[in-house]
C-alpha atoms as a PDB file:
ATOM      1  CA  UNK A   1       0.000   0.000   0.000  1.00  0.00           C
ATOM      2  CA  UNK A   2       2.784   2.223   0.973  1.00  0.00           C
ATOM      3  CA  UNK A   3       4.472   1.947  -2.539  1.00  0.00           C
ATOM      4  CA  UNK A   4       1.056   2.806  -4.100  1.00  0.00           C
ATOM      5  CA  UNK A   5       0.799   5.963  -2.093  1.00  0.00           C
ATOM      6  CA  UNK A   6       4.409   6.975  -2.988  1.00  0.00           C
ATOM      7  CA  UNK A   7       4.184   6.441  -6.538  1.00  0.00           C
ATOM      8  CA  UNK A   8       1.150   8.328  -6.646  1.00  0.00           C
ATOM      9  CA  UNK A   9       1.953  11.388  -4.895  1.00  0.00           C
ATOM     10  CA  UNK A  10       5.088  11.837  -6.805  1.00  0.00           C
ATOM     11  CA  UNK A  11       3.462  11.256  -9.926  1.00  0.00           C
ATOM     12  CA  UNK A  12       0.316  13.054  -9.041  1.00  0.00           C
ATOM     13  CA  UNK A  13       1.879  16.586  -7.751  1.00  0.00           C
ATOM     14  CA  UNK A  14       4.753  16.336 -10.270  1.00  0.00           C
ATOM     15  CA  UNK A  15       2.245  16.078 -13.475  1.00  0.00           C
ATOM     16  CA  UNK A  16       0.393  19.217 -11.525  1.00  0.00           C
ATOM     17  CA  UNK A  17       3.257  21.433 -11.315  1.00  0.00           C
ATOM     18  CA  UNK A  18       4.219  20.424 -15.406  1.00  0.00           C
ATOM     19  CA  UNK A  19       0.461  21.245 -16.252  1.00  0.00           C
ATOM     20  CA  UNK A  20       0.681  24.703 -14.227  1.00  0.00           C
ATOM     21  CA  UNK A  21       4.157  25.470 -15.585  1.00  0.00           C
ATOM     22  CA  UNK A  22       3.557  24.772 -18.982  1.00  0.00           C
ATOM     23  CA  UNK A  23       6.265  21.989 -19.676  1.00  0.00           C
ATOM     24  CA  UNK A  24       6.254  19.399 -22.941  1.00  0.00           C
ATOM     25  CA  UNK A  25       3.778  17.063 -21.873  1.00  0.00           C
ATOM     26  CA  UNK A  26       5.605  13.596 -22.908  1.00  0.00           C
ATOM     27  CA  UNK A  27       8.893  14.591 -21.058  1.00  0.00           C
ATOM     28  CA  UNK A  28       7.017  15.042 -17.781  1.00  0.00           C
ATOM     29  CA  UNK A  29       4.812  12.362 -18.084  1.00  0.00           C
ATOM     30  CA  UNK A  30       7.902  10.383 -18.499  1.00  0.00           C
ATOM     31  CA  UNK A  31      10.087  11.986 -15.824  1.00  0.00           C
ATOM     32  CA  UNK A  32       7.058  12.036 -13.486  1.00  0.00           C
ATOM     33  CA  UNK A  33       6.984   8.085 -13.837  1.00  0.00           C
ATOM     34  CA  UNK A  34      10.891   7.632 -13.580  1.00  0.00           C
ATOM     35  CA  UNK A  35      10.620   9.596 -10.254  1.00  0.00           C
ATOM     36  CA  UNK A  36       7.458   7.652  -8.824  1.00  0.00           C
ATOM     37  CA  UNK A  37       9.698   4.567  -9.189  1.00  0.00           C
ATOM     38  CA  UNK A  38      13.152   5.873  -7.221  1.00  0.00           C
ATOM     39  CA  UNK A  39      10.363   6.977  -4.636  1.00  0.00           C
ATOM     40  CA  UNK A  40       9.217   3.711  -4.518  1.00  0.00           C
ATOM     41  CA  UNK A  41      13.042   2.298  -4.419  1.00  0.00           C
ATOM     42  CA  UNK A  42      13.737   4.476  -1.473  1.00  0.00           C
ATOM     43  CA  UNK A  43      10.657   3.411   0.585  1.00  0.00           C
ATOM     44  CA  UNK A  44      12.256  -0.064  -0.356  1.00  0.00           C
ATOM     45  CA  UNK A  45      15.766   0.798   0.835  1.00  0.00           C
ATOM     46  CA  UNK A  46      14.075   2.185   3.888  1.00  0.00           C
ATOM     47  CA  UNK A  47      12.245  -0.476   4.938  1.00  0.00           C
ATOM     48  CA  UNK A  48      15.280  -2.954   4.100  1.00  0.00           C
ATOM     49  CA  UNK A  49      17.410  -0.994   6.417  1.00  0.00           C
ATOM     50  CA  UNK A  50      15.433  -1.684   9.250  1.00  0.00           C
ATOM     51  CA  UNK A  51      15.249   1.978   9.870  1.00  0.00           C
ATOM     52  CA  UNK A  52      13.346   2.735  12.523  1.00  0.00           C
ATOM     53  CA  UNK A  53      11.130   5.289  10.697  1.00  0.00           C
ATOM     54  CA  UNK A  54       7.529   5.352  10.367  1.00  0.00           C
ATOM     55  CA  UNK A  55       5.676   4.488   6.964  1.00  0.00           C
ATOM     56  CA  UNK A  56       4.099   8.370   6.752  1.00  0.00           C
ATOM     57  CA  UNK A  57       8.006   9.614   7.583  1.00  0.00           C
ATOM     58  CA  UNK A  58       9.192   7.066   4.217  1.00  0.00           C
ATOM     59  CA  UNK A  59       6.593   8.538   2.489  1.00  0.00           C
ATOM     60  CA  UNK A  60       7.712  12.052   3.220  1.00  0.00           C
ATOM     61  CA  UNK A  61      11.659  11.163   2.777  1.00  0.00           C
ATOM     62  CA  UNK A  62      10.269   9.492  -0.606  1.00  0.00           C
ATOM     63  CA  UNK A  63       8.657  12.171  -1.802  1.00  0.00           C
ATOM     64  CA  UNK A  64      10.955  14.895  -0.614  1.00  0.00           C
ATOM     65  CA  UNK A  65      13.781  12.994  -2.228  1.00  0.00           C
ATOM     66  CA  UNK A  66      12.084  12.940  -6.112  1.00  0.00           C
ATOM     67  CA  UNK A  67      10.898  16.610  -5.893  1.00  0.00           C
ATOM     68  CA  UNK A  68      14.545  17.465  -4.851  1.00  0.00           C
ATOM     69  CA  UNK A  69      15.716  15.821  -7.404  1.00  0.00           C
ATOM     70  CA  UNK A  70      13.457  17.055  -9.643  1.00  0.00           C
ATOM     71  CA  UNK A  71      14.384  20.880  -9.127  1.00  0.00           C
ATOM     72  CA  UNK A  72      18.545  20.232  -9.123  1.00  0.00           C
ATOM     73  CA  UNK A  73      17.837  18.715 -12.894  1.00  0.00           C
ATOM     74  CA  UNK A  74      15.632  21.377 -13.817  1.00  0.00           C
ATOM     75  CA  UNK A  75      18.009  24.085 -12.599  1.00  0.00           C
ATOM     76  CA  UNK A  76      21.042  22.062 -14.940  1.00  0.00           C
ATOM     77  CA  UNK A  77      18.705  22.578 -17.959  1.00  0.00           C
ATOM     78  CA  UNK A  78      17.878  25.750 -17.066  1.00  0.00           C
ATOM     79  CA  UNK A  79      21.495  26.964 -16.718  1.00  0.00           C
ATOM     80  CA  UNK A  80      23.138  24.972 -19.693  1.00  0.00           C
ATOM     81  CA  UNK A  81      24.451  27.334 -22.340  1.00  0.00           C
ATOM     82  CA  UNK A  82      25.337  24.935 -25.340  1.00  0.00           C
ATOM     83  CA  UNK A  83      27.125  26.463 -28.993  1.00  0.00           C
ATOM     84  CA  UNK A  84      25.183  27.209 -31.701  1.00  0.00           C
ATOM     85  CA  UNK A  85      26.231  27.017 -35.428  1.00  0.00           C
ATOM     86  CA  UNK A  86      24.564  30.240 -37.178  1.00  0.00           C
ATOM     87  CA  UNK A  87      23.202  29.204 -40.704  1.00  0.00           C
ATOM     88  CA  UNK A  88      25.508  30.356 -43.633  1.00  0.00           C
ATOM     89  CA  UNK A  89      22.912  31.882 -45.605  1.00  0.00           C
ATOM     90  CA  UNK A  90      23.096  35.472 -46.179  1.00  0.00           C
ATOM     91  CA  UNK A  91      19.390  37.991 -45.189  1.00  0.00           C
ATOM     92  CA  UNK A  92      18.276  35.320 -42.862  1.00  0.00           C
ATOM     93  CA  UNK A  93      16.941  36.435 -39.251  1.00  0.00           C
ATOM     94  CA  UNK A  94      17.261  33.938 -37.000  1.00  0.00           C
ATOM     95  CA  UNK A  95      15.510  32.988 -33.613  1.00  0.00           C
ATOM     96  CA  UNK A  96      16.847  35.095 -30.622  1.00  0.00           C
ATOM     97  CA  UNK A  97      15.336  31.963 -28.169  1.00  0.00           C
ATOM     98  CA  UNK A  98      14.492  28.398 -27.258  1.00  0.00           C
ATOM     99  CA  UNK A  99      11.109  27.589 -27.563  1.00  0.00           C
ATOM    100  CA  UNK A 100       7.594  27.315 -28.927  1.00  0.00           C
ATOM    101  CA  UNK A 101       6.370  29.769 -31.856  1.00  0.00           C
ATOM    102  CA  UNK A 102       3.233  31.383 -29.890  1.00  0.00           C
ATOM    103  CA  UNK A 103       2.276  34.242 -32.774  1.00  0.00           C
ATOM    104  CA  UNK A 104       3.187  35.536 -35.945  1.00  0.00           C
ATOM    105  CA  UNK A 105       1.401  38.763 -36.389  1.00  0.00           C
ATOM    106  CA  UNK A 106       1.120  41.405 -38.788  1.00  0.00           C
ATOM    107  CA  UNK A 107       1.552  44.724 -37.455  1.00  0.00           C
ATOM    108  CA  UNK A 108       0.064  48.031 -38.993  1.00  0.00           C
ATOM    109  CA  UNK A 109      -0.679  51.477 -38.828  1.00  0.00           C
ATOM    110  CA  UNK A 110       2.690  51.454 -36.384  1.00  0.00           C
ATOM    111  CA  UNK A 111       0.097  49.441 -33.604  1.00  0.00           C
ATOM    112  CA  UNK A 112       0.093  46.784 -31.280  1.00  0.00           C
ATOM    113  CA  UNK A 113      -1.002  43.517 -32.741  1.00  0.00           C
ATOM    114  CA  UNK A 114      -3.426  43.055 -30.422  1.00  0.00           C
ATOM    115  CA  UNK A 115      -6.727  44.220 -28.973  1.00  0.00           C
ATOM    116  CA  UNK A 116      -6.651  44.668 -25.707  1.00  0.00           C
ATOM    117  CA  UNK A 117      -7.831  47.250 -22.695  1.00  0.00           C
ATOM    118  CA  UNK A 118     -11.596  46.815 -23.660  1.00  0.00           C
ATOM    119  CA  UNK A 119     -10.974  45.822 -26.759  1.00  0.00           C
ATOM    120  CA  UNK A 120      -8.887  49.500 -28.057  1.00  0.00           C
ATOM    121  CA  UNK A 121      -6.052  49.466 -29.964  1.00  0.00           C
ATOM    122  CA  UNK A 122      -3.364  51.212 -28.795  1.00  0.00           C
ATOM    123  CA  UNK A 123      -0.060  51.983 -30.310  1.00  0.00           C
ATOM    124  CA  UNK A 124       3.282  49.788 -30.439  1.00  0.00           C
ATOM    125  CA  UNK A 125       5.208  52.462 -28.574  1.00  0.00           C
ATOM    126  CA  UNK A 126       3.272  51.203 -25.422  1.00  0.00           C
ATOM    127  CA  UNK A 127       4.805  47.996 -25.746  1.00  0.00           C
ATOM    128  CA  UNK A 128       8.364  48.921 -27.029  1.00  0.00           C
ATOM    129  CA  UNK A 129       8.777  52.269 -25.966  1.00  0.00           C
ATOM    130  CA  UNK A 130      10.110  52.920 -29.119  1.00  0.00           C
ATOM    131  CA  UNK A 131       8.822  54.273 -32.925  1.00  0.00           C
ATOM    132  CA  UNK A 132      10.910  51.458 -34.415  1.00  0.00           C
ATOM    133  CA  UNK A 133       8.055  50.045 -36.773  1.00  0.00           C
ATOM    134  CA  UNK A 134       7.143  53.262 -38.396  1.00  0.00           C
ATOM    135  CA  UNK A 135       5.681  51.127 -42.062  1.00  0.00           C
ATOM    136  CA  UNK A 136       4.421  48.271 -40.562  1.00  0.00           C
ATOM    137  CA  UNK A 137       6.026  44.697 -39.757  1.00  0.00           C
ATOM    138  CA  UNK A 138       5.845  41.344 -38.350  1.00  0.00           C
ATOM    139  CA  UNK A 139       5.733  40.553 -34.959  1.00  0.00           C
ATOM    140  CA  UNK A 140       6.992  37.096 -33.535  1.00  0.00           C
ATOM    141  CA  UNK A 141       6.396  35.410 -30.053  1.00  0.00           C
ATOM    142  CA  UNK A 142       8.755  32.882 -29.144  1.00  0.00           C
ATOM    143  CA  UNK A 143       7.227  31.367 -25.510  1.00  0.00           C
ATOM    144  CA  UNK A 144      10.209  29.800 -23.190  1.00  0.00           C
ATOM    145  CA  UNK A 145       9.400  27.020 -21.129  1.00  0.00           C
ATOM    146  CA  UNK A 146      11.789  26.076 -17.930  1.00  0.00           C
ATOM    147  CA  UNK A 147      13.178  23.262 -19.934  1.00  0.00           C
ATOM    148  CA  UNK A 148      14.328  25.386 -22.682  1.00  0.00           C
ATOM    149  CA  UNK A 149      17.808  26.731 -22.734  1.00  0.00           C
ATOM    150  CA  UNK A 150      17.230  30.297 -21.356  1.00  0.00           C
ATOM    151  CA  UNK A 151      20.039  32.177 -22.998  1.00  0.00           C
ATOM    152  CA  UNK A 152      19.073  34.704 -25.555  1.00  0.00           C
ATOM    153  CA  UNK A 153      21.085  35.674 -28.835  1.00  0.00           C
ATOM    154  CA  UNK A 154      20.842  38.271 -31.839  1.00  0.00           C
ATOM    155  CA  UNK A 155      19.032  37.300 -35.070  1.00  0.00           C
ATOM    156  CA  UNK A 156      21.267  39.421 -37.544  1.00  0.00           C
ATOM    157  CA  UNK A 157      24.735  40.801 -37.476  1.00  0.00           C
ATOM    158  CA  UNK A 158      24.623  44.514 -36.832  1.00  0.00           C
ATOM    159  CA  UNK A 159      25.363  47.078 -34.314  1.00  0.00           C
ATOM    160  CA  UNK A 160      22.921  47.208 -30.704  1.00  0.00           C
ATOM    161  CA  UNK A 161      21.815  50.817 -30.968  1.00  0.00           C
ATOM    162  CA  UNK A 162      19.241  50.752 -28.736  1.00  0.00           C
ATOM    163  CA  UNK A 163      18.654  49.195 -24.952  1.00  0.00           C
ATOM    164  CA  UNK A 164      16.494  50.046 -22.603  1.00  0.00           C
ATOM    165  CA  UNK A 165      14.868  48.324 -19.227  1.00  0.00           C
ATOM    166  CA  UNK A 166      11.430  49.124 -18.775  1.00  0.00           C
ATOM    167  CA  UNK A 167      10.211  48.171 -15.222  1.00  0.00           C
ATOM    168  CA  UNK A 168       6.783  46.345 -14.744  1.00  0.00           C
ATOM    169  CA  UNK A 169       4.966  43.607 -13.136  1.00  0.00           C
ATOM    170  CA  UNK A 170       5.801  39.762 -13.123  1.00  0.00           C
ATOM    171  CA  UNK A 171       2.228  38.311 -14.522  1.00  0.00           C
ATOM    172  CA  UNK A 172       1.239  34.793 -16.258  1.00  0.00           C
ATOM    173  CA  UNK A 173       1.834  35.852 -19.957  1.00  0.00           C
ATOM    174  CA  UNK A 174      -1.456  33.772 -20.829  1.00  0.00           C
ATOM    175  CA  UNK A 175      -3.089  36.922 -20.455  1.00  0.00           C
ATOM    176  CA  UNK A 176      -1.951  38.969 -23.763  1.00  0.00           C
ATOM    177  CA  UNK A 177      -2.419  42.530 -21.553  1.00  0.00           C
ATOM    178  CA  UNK A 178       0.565  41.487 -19.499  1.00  0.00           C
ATOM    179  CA  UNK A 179       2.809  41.510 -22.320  1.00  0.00           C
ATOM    180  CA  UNK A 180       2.503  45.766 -21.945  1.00  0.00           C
ATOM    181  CA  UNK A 181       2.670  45.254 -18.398  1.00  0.00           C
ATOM    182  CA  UNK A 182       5.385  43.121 -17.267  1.00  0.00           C
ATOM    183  CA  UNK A 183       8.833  44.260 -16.903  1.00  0.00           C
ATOM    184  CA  UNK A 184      10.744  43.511 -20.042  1.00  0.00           C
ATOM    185  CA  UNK A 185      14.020  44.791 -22.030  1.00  0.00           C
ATOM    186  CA  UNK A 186      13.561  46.641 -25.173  1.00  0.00           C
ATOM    187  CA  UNK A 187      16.630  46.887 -27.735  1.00  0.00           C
ATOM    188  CA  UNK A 188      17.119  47.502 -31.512  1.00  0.00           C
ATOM    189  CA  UNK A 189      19.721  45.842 -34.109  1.00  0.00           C
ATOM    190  CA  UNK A 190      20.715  48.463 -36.377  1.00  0.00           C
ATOM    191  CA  UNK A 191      21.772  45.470 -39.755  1.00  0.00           C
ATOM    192  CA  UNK A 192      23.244  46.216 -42.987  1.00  0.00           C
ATOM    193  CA  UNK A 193      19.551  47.026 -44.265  1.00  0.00           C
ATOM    194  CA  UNK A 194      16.907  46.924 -41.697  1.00  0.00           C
ATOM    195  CA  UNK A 195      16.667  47.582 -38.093  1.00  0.00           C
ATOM    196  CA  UNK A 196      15.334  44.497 -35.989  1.00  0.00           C
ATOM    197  CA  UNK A 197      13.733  45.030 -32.169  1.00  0.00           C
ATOM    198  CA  UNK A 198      14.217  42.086 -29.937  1.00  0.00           C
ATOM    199  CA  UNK A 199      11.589  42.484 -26.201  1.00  0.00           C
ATOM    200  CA  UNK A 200      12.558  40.208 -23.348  1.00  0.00           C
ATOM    201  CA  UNK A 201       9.649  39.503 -21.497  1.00  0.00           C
ATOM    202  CA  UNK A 202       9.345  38.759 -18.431  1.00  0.00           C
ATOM    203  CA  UNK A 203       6.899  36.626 -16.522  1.00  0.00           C
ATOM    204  CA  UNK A 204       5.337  35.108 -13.372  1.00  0.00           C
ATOM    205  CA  UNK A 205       8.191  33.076 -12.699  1.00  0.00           C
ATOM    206  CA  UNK A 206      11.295  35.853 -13.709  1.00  0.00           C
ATOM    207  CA  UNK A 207      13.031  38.003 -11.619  1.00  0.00           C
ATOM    208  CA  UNK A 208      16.199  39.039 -13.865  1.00  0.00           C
ATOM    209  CA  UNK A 209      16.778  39.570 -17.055  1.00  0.00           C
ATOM    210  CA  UNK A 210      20.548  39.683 -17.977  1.00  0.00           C
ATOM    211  CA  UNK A 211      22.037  41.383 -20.387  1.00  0.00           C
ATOM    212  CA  UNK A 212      25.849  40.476 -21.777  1.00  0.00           C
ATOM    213  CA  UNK A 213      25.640  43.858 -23.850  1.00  0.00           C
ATOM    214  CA  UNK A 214      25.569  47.560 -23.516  1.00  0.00           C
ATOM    215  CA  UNK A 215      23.940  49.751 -26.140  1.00  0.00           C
ATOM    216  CA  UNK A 216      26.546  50.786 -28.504  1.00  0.00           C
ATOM    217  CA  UNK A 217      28.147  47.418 -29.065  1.00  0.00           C
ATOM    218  CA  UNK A 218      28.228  45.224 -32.268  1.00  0.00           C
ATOM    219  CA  UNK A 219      27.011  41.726 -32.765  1.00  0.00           C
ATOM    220  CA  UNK A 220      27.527  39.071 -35.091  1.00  0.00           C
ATOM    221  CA  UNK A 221      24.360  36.826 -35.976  1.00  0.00           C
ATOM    222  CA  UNK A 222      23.959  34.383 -33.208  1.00  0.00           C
ATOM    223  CA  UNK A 223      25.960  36.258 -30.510  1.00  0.00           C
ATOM    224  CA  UNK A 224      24.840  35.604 -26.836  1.00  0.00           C
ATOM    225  CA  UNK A 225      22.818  39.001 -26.096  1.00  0.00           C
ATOM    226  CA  UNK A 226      21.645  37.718 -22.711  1.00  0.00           C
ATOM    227  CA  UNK A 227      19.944  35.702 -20.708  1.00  0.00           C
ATOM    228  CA  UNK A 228      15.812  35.490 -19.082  1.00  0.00           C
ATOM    229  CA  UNK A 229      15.862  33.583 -15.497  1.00  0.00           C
ATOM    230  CA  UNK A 230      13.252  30.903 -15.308  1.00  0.00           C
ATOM    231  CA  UNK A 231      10.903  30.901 -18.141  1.00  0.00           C
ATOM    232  CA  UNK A 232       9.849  34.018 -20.071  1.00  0.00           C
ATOM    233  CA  UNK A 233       9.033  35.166 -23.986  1.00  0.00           C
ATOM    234  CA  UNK A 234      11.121  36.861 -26.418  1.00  0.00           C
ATOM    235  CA  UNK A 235       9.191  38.928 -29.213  1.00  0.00           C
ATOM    236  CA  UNK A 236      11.301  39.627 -32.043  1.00  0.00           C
ATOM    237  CA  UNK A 237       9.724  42.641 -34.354  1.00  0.00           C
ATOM    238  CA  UNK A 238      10.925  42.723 -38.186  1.00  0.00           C
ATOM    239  CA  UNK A 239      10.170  45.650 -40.066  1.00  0.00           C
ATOM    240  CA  UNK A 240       8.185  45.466 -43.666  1.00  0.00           C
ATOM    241  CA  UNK A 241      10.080  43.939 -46.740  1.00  0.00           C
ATOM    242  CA  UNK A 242       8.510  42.822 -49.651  1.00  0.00           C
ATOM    243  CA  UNK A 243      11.620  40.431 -50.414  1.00  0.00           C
ATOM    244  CA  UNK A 244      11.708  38.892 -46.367  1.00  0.00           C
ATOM    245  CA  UNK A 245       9.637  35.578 -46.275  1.00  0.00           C
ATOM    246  CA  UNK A 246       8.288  34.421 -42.727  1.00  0.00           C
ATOM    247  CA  UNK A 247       9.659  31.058 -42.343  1.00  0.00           C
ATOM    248  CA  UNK A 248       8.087  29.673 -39.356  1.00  0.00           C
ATOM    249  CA  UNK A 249       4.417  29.445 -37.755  1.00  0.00           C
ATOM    250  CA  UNK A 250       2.624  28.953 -34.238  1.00  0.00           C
ATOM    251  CA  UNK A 251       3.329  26.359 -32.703  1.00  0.00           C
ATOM    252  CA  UNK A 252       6.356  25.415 -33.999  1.00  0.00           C
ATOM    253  CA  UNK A 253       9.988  24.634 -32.457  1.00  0.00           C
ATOM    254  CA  UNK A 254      12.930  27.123 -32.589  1.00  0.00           C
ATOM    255  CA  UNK A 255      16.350  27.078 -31.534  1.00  0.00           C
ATOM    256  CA  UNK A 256      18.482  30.602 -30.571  1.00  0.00           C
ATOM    257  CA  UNK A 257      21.281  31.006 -33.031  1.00  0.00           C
ATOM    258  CA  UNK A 258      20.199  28.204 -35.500  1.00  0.00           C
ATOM    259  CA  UNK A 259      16.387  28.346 -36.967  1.00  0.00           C
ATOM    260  CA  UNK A 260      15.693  30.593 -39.277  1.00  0.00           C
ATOM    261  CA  UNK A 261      12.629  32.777 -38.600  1.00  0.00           C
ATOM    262  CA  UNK A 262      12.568  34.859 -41.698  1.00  0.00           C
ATOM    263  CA  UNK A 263      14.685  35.119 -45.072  1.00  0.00           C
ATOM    264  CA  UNK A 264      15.153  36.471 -48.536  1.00  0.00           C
END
């Protein structure tokens, strides 16, 4: 019975918190099962050991144990900063983060993409504190989840001629609004032919976002600009050109550095 329980409860509340914090389902399914069963194996080394602890206290110890162990390999893949090979082609933009494609949206009349605050538009400035879309554009989510490699990196070679920190709250982005409301750091990469604005959002779980670079400084395409502690969004904003394609869509994986979000 006391395996049951274990197994359970590890699987139960660890399936919970992957739900809540929006992790890939069949990796947490599958890690939530691997860590029911070295519960299970330490009520069994318990109980072998004649320890004289009481079934609720191997329970505990059990349980304890896998959700330990379950935050020191989440912090590893949190912190892991691997290379990245930038693609060779010339024009291309590539993804600035890890993650899942949440929107591709067109923006005009220089406004937000989005309705929100009863319904209103407003204009892009309130989200980028910036005119840096003046002839419209496309605007690209790119959600981070705490499994994803959380180091951030320019799309295009260029110079950064822009940064700025604008302070805000630390909502759920599910809610669309928050994106004008949470903190979040604004900067602009002046390329050979187009100027590209990159927005590190923050979110319910962030407290820091670090940037490696200072405004003034140049980057090469796929240059480490920073770095968004515990789960976040990077928007990436590309002005109009009739010869740029889009090359991804919701819902799809990127990689920073690698995939190539838009190209001639």
């Amino acid at each position: 019975m006391i395996y049951y329980l274990t197994f359970f409860l590890v699987v139960g509340s660890l399936t919970v918190l992957s739900i809540k914090w929006e992790l890939d389902k069949k990796i947490s399914v599958f890690w939530a099962l691997i860590m029911g069963a070295c519960a299970c194996l330490i009520v069994a080394v318990l109980q072998a050991g004649h320890f004289d602890i009481s079934p609720p206290l191997q329970v505990l110890i059990s349980v304890s144990s896998a959700t330990l162990l379950t935050f020191a390999a989440m912090l590893g893949l949190f912190f892991r900063d691997p290379e990245r090979t930038p693609p060779a082609e010339q024009g291309v933009i590539v993804s600035p983060a890890d993650g899942i494609v949440k929107y591709v949206k067109e923006i005009q009349h220089n406004e937000f993409p989005f309705a929100v605050k009863n319904g209103r538009r407003i204009p892009l400035t309130a989200f980028t504190e910036l005119d840096m879309i003046q002839n419209g554009g496309i605007q690209v989510g790119i959600g981070m989840s705490l499994l994803n490699v959380h180091v951030t990196r320019s799309p295009i070679a260029g110079e950064l001629s822009y940064l700025k920190r604008v302070p805000g709250k630390f909502k759920s982005l599910k809610n669309i609004s928050s994106l004008l409301e949470n903190e979040r750091v604004v900067g602009v990469i002046k390329g050979a032919t187009s100027n590209i604005g990159i927005v590190l959002i923050a979110s319910r779980l962030v407290r820091r976002i670090v940037m490696r670079l200072k405004e003034g400084q140049s980057v090469v395409i796929g240059q480490r600009i920073g770095m968004i502690r515990f789960g976040s969004q990077v928007d990436i904003l590309i002005p109009k050109n009739a010869s740029l394609k889009i090359t991804v869509v919701p819902g799809e994986k990127v990689r920073a550095g690698e995939t190539i979000i838009a190209g001639i």
